[in-house]
N, C-alpha and C. Protein backbone atom coordinates (compact mmCIF):
# COMPACT_ATOMS: atom_id res chain seq x y z
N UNK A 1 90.54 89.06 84.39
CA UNK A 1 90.72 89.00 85.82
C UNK A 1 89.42 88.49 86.42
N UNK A 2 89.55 87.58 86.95
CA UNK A 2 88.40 87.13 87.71
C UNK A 2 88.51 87.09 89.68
N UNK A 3 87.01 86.74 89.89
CA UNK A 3 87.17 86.91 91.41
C UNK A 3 86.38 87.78 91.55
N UNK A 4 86.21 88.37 92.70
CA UNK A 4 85.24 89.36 93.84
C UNK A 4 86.09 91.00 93.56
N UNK A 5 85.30 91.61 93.77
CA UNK A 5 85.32 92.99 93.50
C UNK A 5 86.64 93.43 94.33
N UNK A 6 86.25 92.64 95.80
CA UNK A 6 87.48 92.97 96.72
C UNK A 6 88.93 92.35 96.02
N UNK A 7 88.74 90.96 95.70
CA UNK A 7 89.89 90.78 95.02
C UNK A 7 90.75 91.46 93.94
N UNK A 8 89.60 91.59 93.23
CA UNK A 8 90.24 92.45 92.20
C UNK A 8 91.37 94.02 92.50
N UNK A 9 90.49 94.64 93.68
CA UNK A 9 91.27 95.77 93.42
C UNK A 9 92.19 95.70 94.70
N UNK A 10 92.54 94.51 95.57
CA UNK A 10 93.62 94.01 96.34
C UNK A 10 94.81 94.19 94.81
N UNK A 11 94.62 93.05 93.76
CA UNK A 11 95.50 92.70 92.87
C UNK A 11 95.74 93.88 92.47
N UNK A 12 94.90 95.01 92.53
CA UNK A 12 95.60 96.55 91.30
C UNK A 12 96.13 96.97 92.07
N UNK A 13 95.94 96.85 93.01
CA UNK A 13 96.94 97.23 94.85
C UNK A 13 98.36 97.27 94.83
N UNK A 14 98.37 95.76 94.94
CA UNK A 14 99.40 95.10 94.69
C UNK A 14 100.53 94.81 92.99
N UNK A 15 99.74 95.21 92.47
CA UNK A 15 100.39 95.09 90.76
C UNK A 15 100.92 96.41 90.83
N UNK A 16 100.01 97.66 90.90
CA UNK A 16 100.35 99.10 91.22
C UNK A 16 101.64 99.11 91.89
N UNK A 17 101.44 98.95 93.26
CA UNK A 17 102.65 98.83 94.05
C UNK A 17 104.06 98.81 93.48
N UNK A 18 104.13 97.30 92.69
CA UNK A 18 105.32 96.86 92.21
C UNK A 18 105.66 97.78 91.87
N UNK A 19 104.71 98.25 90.56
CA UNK A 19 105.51 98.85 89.26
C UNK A 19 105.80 100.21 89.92
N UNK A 20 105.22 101.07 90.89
CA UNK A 20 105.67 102.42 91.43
C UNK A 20 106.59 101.80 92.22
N UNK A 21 107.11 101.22 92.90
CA UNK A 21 108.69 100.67 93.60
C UNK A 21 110.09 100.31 92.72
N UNK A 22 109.19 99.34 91.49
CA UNK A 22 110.43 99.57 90.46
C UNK A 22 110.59 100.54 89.80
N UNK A 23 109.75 100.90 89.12
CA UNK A 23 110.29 102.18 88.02
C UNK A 23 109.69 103.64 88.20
N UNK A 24 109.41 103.60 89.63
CA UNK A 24 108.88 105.24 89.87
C UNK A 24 107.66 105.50 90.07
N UNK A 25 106.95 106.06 90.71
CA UNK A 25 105.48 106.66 90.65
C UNK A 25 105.35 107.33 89.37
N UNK A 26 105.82 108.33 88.95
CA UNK A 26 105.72 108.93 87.93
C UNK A 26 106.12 108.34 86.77
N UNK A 27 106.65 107.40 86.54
CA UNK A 27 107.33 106.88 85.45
C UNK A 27 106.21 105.47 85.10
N UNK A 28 105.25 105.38 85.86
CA UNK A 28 104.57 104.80 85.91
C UNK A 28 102.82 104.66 85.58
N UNK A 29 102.47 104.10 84.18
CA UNK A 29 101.18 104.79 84.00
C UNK A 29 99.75 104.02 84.46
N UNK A 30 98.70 104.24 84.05
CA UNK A 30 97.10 103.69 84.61
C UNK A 30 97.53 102.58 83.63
N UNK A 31 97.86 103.03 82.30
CA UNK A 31 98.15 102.14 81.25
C UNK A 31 98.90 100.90 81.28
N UNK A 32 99.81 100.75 82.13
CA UNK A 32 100.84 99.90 82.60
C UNK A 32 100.19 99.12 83.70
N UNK A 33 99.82 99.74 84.63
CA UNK A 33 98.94 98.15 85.48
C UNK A 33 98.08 97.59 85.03
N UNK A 34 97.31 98.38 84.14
CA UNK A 34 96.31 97.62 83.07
C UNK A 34 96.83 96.26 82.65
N UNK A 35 97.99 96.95 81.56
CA UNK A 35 98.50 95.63 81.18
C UNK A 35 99.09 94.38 81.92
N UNK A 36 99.69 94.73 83.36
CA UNK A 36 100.32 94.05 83.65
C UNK A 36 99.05 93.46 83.99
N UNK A 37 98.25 93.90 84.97
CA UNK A 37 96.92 92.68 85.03
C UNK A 37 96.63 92.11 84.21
N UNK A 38 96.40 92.37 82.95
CA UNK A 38 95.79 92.20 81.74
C UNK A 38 94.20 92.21 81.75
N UNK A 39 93.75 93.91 81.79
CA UNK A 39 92.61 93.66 82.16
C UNK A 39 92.81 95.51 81.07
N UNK A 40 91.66 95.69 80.89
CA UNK A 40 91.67 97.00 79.97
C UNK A 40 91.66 97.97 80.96
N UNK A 41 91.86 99.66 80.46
CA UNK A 41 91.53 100.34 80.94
C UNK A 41 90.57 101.10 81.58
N UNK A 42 89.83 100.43 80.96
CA UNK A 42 88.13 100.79 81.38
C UNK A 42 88.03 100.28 82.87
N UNK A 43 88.58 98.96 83.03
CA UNK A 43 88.38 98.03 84.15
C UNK A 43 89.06 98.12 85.34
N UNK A 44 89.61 99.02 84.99
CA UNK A 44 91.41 99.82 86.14
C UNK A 44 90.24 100.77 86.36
N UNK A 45 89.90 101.52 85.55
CA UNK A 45 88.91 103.22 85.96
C UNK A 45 88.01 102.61 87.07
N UNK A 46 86.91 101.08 86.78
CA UNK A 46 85.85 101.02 87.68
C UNK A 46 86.48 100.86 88.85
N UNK A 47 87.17 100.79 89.47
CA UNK A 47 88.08 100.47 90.48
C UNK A 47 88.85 102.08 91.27
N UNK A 48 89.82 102.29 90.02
CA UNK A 48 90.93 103.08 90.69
C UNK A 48 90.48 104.61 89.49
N UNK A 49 90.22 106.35 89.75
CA UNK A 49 90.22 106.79 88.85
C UNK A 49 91.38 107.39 88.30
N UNK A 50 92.81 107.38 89.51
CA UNK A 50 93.74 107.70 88.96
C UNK A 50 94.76 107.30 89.95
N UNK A 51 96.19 107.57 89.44
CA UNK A 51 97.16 106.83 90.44
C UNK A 51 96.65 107.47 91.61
N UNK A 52 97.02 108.70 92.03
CA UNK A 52 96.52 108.67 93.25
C UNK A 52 95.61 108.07 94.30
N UNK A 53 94.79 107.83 93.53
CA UNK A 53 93.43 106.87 94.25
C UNK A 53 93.92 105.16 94.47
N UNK A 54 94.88 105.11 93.68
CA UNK A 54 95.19 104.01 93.98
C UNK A 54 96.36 103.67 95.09
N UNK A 55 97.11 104.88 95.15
CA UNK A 55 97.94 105.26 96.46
C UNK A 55 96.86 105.10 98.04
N UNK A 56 96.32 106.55 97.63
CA UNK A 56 95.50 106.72 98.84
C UNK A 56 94.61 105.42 99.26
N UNK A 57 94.58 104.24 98.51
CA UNK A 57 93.55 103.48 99.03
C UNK A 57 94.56 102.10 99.69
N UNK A 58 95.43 101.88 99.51
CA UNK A 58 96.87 101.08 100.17
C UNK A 58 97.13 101.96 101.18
N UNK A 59 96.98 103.88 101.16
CA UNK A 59 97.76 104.13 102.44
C UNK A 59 96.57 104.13 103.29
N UNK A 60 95.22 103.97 103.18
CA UNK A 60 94.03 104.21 103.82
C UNK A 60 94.09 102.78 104.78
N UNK A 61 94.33 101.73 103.96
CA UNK A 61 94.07 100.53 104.68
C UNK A 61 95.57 100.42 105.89
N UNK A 62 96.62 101.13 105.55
CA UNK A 62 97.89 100.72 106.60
C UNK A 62 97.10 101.88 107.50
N UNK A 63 96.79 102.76 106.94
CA UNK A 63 96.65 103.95 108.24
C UNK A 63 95.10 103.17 109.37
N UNK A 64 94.26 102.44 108.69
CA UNK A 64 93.42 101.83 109.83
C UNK A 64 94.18 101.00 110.48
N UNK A 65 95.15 100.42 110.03
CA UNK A 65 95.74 99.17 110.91
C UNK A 65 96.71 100.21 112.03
N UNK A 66 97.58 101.18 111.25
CA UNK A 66 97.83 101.94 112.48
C UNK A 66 97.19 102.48 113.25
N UNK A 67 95.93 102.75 113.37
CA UNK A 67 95.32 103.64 114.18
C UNK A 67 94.73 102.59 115.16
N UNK A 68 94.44 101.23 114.96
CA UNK A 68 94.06 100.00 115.58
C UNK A 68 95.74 99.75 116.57
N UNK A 69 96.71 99.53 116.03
CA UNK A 69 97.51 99.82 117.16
C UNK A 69 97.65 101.13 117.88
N UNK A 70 97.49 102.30 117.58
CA UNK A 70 98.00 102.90 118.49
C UNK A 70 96.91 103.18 119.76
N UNK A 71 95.33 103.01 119.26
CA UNK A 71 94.52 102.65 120.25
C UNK A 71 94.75 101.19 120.86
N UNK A 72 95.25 100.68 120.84
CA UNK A 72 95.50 99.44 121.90
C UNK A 72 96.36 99.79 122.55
N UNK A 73 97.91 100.66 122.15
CA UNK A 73 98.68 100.76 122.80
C UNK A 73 98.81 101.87 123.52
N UNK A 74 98.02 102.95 123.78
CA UNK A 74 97.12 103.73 124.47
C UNK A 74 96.64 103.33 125.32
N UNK A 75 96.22 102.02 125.55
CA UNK A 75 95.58 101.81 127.31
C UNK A 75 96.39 100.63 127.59
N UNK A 76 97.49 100.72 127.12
CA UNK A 76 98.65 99.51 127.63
C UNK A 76 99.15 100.42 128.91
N UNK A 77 100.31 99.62 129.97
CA UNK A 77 100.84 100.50 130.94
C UNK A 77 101.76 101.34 130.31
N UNK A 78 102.23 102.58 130.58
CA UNK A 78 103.35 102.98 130.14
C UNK A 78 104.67 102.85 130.79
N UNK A 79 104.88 101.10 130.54
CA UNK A 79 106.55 101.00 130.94
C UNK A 79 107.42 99.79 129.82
N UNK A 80 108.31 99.60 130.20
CA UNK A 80 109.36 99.02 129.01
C UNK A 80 108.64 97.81 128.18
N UNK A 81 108.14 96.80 128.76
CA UNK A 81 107.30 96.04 128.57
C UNK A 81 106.28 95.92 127.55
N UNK A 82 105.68 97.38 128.15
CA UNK A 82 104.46 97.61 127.06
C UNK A 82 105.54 98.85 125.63
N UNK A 83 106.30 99.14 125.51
CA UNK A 83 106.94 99.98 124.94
C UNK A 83 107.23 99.01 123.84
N UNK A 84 107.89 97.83 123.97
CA UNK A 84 108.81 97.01 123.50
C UNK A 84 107.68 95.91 122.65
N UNK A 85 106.46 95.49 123.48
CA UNK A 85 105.03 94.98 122.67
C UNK A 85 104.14 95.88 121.77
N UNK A 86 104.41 96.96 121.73
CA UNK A 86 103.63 98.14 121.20
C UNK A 86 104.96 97.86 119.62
N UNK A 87 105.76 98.39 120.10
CA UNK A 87 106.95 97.90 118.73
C UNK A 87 106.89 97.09 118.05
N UNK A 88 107.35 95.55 118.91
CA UNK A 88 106.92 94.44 118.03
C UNK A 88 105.61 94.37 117.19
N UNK A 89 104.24 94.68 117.40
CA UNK A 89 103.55 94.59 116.35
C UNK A 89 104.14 95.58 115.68
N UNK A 90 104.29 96.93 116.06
CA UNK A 90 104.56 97.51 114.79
C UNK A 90 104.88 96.88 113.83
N UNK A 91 106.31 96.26 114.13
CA UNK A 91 107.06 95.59 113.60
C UNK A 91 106.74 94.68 112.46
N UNK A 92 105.78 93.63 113.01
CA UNK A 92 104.91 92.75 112.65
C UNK A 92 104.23 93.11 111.41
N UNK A 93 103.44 94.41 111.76
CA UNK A 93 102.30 95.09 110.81
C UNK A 93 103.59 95.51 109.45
N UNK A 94 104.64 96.16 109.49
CA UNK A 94 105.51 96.44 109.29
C UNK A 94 105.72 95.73 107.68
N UNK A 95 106.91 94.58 108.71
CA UNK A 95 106.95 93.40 107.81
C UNK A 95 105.70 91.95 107.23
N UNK A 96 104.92 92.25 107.98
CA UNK A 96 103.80 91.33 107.36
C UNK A 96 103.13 92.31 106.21
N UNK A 97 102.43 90.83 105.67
CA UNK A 97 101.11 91.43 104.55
C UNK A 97 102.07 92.43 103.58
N UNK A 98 101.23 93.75 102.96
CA UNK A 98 102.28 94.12 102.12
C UNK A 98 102.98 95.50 102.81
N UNK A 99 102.92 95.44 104.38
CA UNK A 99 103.49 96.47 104.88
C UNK A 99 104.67 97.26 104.36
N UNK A 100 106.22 96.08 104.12
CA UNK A 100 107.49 96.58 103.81
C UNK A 100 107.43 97.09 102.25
N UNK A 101 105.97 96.86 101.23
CA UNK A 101 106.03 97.26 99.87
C UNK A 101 106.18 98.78 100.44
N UNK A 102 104.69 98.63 100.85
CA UNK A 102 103.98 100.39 100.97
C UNK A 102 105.82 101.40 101.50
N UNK A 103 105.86 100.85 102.46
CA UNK A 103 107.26 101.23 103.18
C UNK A 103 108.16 101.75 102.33
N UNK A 104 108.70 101.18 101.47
CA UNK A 104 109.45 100.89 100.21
C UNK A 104 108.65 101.85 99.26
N UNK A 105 107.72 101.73 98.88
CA UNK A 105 107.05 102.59 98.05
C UNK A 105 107.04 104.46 98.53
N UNK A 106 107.16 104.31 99.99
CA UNK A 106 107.35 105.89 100.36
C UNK A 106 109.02 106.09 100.03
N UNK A 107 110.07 104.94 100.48
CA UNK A 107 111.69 105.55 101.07
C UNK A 107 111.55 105.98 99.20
N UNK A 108 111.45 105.46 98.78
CA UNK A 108 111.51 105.67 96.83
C UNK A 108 110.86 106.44 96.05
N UNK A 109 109.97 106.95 96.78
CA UNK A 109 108.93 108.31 95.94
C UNK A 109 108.94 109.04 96.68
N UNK A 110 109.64 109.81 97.76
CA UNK A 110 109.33 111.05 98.68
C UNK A 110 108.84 111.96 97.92
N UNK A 111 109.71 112.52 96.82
CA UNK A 111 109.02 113.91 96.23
C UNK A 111 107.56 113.47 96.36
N UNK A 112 107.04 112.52 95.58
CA UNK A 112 105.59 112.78 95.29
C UNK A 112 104.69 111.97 96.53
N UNK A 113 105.32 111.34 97.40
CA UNK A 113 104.53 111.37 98.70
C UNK A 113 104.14 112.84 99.19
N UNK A 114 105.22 113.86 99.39
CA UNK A 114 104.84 114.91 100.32
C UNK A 114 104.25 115.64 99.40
N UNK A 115 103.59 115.60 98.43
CA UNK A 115 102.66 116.11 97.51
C UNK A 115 101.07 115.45 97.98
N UNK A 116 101.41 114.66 98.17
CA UNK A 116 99.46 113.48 98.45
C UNK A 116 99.25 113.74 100.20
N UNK A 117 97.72 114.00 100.11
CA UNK A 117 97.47 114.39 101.29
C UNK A 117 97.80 112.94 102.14
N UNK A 118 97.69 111.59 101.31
CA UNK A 118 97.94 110.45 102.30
C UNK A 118 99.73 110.27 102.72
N UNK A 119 100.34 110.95 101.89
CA UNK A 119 101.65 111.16 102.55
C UNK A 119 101.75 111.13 103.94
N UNK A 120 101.21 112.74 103.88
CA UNK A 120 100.56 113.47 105.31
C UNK A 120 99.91 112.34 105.99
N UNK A 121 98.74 111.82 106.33
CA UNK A 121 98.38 110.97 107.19
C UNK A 121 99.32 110.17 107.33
N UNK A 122 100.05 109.44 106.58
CA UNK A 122 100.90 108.25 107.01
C UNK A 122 102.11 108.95 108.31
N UNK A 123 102.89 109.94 107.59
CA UNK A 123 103.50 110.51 108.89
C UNK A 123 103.40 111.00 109.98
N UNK A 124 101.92 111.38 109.97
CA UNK A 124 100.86 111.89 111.34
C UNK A 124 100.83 110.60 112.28
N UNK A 125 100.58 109.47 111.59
CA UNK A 125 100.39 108.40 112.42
C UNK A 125 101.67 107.67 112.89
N UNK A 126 102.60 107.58 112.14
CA UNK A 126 104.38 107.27 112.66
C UNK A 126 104.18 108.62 113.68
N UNK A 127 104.38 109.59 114.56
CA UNK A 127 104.20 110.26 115.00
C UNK A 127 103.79 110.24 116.13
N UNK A 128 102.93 109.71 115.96
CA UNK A 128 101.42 109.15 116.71
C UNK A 128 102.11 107.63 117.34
N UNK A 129 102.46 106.86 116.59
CA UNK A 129 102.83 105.80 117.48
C UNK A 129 104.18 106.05 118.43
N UNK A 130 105.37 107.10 117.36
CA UNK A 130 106.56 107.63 118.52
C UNK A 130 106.30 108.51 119.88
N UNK A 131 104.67 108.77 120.00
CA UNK A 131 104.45 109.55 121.45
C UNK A 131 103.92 108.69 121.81
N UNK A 132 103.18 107.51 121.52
CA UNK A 132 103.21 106.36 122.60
C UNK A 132 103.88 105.89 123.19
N UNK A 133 105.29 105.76 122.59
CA UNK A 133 106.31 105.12 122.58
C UNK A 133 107.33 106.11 123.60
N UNK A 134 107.23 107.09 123.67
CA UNK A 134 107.93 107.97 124.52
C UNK A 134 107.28 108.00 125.76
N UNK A 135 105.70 107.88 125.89
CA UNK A 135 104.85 108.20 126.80
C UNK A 135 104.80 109.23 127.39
N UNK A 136 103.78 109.53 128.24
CA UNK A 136 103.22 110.73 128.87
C UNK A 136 104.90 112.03 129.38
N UNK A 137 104.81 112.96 129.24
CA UNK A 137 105.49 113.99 129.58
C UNK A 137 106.90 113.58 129.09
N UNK A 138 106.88 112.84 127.95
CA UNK A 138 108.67 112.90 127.28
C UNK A 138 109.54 114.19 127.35
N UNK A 139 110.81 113.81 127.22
CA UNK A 139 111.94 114.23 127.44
C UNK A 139 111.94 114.95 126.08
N UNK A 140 113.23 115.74 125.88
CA UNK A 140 113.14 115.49 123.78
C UNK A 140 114.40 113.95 123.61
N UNK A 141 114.93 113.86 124.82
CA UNK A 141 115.44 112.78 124.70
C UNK A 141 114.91 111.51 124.21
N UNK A 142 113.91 111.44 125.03
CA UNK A 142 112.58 110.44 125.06
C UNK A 142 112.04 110.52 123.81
N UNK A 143 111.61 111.54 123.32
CA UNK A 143 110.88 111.65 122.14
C UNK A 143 111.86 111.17 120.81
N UNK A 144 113.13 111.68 120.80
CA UNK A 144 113.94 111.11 119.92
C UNK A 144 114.38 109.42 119.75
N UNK A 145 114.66 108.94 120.86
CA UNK A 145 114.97 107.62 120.83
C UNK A 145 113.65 106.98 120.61
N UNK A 146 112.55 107.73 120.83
CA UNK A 146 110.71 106.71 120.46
C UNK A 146 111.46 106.59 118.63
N UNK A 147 111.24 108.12 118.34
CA UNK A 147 111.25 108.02 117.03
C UNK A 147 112.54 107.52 116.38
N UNK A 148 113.87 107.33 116.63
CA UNK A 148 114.30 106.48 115.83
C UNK A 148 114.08 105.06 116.08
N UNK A 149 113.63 104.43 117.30
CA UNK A 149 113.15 103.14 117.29
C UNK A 149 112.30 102.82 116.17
N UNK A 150 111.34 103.41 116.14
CA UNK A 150 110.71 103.20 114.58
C UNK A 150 111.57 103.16 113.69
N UNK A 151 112.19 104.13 113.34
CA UNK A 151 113.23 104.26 111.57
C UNK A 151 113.87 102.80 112.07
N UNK A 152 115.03 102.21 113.41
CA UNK A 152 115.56 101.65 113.22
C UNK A 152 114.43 100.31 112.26
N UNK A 153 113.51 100.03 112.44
CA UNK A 153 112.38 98.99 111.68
C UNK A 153 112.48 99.40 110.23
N UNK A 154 112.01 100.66 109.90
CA UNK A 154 112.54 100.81 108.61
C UNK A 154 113.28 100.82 108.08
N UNK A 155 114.95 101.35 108.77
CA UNK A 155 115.80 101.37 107.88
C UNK A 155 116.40 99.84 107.67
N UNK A 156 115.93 98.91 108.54
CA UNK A 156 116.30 97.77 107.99
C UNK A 156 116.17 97.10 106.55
N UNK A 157 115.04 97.62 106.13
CA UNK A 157 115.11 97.37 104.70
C UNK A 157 116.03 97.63 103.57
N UNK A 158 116.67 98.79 103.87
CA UNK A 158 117.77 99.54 103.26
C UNK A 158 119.28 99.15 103.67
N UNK A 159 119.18 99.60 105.13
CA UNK A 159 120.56 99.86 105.75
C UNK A 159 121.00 98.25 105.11
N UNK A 160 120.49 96.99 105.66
CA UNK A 160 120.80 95.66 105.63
C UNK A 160 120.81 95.29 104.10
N UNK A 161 122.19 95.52 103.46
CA UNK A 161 122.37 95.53 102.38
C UNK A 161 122.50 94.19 101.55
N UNK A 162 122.78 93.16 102.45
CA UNK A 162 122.89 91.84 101.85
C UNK A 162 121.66 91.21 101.66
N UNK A 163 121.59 90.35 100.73
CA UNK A 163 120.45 89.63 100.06
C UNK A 163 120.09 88.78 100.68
N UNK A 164 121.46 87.79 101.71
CA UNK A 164 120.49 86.72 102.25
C UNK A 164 120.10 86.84 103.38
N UNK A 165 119.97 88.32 103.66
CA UNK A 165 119.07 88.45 105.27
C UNK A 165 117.87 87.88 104.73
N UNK A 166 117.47 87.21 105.28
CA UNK A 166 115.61 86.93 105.47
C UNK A 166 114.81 88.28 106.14
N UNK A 167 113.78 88.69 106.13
CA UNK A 167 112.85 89.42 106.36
C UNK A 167 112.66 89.12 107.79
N UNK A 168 112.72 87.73 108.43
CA UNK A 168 112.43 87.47 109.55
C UNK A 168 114.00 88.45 110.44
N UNK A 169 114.79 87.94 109.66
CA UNK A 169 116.41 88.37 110.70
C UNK A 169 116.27 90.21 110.47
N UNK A 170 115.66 90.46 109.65
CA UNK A 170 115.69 92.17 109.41
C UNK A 170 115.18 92.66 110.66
N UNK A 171 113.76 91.83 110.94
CA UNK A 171 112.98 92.07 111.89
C UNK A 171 113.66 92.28 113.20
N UNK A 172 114.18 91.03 113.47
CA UNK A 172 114.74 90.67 114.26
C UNK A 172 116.21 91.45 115.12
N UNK A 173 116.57 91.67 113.97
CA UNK A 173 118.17 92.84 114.09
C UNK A 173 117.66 94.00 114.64
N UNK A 174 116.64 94.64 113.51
CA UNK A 174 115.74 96.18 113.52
C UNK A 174 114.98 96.66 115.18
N UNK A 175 114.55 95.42 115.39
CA UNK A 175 114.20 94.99 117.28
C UNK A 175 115.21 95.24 117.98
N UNK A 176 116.15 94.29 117.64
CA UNK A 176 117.00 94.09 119.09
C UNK A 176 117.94 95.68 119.16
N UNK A 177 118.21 96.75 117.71
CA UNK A 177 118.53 97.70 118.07
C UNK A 177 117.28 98.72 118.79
N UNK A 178 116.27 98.52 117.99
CA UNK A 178 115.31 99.25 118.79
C UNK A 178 115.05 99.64 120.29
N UNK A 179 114.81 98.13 120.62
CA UNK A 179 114.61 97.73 122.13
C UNK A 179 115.86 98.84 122.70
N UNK A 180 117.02 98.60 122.41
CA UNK A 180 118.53 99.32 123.14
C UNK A 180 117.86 100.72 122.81
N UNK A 181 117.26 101.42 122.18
CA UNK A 181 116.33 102.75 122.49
C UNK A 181 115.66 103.04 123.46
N UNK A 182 114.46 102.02 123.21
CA UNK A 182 113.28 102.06 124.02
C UNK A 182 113.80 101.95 125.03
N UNK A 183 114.75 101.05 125.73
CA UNK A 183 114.86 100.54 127.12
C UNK A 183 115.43 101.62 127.50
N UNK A 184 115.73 102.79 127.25
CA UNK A 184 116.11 104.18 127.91
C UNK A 184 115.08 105.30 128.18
N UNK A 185 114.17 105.06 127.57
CA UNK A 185 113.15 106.11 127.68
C UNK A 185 112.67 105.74 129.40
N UNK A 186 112.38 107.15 129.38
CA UNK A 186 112.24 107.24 131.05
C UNK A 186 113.35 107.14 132.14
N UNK A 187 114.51 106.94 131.59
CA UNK A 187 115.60 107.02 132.29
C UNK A 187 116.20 108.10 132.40
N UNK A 188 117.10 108.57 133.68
CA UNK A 188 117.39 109.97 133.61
C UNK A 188 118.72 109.95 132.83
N UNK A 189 118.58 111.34 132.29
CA UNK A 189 119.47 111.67 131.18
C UNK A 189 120.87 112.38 131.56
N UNK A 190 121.66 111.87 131.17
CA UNK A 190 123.39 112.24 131.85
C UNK A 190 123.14 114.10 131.70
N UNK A 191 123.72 114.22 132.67
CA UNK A 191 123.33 116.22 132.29
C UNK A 191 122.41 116.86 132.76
N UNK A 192 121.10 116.37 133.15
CA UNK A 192 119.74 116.09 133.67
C UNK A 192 119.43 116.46 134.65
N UNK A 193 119.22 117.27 135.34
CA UNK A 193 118.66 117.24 137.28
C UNK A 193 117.51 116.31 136.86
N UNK A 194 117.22 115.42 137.90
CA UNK A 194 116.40 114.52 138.21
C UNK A 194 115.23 115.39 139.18
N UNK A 195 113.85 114.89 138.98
CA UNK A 195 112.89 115.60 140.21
C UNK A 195 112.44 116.90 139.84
């Protein structure tokens, strides 16, 4: 394996990834990304000292990129507008780069996500972006439709069972149900005294 230090352990990142999406976290050894890199074990250790570390350091880098949106979208206005631009990157961050792996790598290993403390952070911060998304003094109405606007982004990966969706139309679908969420928050709720 050649290249920069950074490169290198992008690629164990990314090689890792695969093989815990196809055949399991657990079913999956230090020994096995070795090979698939083709680089020894010694050379996986200077890098990564065990799967976990190699988890936590993929969920370390999505959790800065989330925390970079949800401070931007924190001093956005809180109305539909900014609700619906706060999403779309999600979205973006989501499906770009290797967002939909990591994604994929949690819907497929839950048991041993809610075992790793980066489990925990990752859902602190989905969390974290659904009370932006609800804004100041939510409803539980409000708070619910924030948070399945998000899942609707994720479950596109799943729910959209055919092969020749493109990634772009997942996006795209996963939005336009979203948005029909978001665009209710802050609206009064049938049943509701208003004021």
């Amino acid at each position: 394996m050649t290249g920069s230090t950074g490169d290198t352990r992008s690629r164990i990142q990314q090689v890792a990834l695969e093989l815990f999406t196809e055949q399991g976290y657990e079913k999956t050894s230090l020994r096995e990304i070795a090979e698939r890199l083709g680089v020894t074990k010694a050379a996986l250790y200077y890098h990564f000292k065990s799967k976990d570390d190699i988890v936590d350091s993929f969920v370390a880098d999505r959790i800065n990129r989330l925390d970079q949106l949800i401070d931007w979208a924190a001093r956005q206005p809180t109305d539909a507008a900014s609700r619906r631009a706060t999403l779309r990157r999600y979205a973006e961050e989501f499906f770009g780069n290797e967002g939909q792996s990591v994604m994929r790598f949690f819907e497929q290993n839950q048991t041993v996500v809610k075992q790793l403390s980066s489990g925990q952070m990752m859902r602190d911060r989905l969390l974290r972006v659904a009370d932006v998304l609800a804004g100041p003094d939510p409803t539980p109405g409000d708070q619910l439709r924030a948070t399945m606007a998000i899942f609707a982004v994720h479950g596109s990966l799943f729910a959209l069972r055919q092969p020749e969706i493109s990634l772009e139309q997942r996006q795209q679908l996963a939005l336009e149900l979203a948005f029909e969420l978001l665009d209710r928050v802050g609206a009064p709720e049938p049943g509701r005294p208003t004021g």
